[in-house]
Protein backbone atom coordinates (compact mmCIF):
# COMPACT_ATOMS: atom_id res chain seq x y z
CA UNK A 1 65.20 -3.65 -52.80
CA UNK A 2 68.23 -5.67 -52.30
CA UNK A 3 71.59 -4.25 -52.95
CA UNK A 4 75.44 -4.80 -51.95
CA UNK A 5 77.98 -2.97 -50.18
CA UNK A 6 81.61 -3.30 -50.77
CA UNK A 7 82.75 -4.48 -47.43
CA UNK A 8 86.38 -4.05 -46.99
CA UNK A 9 88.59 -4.76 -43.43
CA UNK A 10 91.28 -3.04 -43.86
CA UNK A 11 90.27 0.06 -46.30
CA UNK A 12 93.36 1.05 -47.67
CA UNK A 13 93.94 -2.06 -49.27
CA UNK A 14 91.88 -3.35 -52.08
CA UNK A 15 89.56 -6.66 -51.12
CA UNK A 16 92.03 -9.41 -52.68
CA UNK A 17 94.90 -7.81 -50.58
CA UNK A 18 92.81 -7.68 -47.24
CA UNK A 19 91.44 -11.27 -47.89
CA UNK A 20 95.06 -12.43 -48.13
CA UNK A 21 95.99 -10.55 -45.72
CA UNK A 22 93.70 -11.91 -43.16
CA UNK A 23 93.76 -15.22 -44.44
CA UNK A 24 96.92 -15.77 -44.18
CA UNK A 25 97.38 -13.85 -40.82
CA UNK A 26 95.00 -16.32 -39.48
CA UNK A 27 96.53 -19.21 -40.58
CA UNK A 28 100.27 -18.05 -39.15
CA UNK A 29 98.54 -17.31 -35.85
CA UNK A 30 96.73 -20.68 -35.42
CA UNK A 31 99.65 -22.60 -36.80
CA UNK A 32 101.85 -19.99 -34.16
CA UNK A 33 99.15 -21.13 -31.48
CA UNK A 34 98.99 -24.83 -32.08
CA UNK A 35 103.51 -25.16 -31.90
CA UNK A 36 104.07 -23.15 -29.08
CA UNK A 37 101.28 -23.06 -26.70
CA UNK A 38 98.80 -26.28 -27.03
CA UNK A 39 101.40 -29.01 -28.03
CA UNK A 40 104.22 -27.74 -25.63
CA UNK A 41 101.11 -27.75 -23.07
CA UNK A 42 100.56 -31.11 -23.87
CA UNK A 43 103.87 -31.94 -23.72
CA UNK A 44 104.48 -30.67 -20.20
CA UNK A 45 100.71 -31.82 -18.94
CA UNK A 46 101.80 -35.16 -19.62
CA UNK A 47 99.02 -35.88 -22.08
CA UNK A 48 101.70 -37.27 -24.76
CA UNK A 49 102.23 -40.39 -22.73
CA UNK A 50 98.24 -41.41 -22.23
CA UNK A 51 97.11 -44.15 -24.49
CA UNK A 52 94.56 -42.24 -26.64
CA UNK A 53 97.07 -39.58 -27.13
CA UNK A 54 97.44 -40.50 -30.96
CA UNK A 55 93.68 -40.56 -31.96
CA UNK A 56 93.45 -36.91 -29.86
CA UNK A 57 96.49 -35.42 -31.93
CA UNK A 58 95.39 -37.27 -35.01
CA UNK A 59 91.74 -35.13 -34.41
CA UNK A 60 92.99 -31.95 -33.31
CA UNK A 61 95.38 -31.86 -36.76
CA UNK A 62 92.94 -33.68 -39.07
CA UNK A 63 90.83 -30.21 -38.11
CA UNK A 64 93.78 -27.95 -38.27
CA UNK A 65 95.48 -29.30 -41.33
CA UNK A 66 91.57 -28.87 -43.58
CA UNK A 67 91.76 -25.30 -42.26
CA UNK A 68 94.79 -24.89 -43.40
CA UNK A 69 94.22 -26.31 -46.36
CA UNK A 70 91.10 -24.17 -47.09
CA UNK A 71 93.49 -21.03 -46.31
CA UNK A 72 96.16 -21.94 -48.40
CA UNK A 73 93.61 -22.14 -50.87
CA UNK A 74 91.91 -18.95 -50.48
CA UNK A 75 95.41 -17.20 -50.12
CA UNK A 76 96.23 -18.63 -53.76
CA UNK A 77 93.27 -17.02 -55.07
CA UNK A 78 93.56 -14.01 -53.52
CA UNK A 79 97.59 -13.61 -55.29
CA UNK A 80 96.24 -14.55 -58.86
CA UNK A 81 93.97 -11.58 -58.99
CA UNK A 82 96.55 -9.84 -57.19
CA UNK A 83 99.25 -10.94 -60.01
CA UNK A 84 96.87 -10.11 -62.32
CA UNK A 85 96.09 -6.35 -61.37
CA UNK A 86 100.10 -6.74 -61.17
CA UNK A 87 100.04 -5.88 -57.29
CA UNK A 88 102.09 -8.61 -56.43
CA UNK A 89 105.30 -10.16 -57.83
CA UNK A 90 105.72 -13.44 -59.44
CA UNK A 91 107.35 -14.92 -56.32
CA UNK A 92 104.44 -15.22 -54.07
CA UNK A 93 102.61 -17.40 -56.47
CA UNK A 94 105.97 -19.94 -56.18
CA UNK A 95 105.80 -18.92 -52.43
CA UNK A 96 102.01 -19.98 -52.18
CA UNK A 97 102.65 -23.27 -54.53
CA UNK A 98 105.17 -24.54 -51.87
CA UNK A 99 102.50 -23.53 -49.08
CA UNK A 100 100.29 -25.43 -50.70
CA UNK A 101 102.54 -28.27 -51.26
CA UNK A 102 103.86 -27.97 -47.50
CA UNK A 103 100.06 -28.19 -46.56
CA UNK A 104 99.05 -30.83 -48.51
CA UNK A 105 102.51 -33.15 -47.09
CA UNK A 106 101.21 -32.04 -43.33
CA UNK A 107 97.90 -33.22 -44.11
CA UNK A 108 98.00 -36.45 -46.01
CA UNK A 109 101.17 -37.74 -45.45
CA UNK A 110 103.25 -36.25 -42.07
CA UNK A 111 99.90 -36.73 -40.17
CA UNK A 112 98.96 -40.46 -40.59
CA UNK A 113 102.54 -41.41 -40.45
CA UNK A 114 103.17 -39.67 -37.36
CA UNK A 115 99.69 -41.02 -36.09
CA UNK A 116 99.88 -44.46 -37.00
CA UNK A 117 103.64 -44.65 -35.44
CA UNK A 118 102.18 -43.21 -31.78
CA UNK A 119 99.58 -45.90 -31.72
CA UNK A 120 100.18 -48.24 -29.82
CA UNK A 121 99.54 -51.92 -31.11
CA UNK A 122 101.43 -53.72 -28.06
CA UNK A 123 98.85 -52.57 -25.55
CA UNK A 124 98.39 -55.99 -23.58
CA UNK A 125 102.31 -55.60 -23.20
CA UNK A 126 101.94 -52.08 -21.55
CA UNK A 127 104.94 -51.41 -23.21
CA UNK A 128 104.58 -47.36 -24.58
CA UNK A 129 108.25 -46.53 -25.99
CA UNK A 130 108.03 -44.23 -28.58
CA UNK A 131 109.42 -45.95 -31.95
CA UNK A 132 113.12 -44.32 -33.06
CA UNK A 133 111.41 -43.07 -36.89
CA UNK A 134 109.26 -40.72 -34.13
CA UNK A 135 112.06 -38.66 -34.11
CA UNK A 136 112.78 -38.21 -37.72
CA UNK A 137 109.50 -37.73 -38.58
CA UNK A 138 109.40 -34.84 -35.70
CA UNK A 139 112.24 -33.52 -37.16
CA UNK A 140 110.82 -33.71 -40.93
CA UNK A 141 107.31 -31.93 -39.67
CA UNK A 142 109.66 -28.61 -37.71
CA UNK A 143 111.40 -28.25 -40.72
CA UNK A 144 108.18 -28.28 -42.99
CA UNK A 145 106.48 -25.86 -39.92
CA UNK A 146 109.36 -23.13 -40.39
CA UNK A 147 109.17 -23.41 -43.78
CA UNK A 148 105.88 -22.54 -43.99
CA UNK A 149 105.77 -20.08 -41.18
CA UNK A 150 108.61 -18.17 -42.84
CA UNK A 151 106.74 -18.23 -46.05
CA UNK A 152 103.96 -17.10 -44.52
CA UNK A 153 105.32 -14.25 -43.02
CA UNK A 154 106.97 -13.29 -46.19
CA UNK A 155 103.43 -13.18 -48.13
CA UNK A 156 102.30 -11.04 -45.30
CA UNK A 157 105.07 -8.21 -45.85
CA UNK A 158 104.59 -8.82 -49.66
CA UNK A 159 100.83 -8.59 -49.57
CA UNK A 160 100.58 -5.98 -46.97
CA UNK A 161 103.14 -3.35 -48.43
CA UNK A 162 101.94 -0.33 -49.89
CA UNK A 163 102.88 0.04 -54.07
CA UNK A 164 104.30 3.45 -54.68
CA UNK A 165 101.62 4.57 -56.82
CA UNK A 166 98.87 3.55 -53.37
CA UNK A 167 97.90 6.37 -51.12
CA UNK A 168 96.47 6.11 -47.95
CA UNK A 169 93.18 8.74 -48.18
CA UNK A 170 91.22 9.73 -45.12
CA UNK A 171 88.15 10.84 -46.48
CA UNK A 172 86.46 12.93 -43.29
């Protein structure tokens, strides 16, 4: 005989909340990861300035951006039913629509601009000078990044506060 447990995380909280909640944790922590520790590392490693710099960076966020695509999607989810059981304000569904459409610019349009721009066509010339639209576009993808890291930190304190009518119950 076959039968299912409700499997929760984080107890307290019902299972939309903790799905969101560690959806969207995970996503802020590999997006976290990815801006400060492997690009900088890149950065200062030198890697930025190899020739097949732009096909490696294209990979590593082709893979990133679907995951974050895939969470934005599951977080979406997880705030209708939330809406619904009227656990959660109307202002994380706008706040997850601009995720969403944040996500969707990183991944099919910020991505293979900023790709095709590193590549480097001139390579019997030798000549690797990074075009002057590199910067806007690096400027356009930071301000897109703290958007949607300070969005996503605000669904987390939305999503992970307690209602006033929610107790926390230790059952021994």
């Amino acid at each position: 005989m076959i039968s299912s447990a409700k499997v929760n995380a984080l107890p307290s909280r019902s299972a939309w909340q903790s799905m969101v909640l560690l959806t969207v944790g995970f996503w802020l922590s590999g997006s976290l990861l990815l801006d400060l520790v492997v690009m900088p590392a890149m950065y200062a490693s030198g890697m930025m300035t190899q020739p097949g710099f732009a096909s490696a960076g294209y990979s590593v966020f082709w893979v990133f951006n679907r995951l974050g695509l895939l969470c934005v999607a599951i977080a979406f989810v997880g705030l209708l039913s939330l809406l619904q059981q009227h656990k959660i304000s109307g202002w994380a569904i706008a706040a997850v629509w601009m995720l969403l459409g944040i996500t969707l610019l990183l991944t099919y349009v910020m991505t293979p601009v900023m790709s095709g721009l590193a590549l480097p066509l001139d390579w019997l010339t030798g000549n690797s000078e990074v075009p002057s639209s590199m910067a806007q576009m690096h400027g356009i993808y930071w301000v897109l990044e703290v958007l949607k890291l300070g969005l996503s930190a605000a669904l987390l304190v939305a999503v992970g506060r307690r209602l006033p009518d929610e107790r926390l119950s230790i059952n021994g």
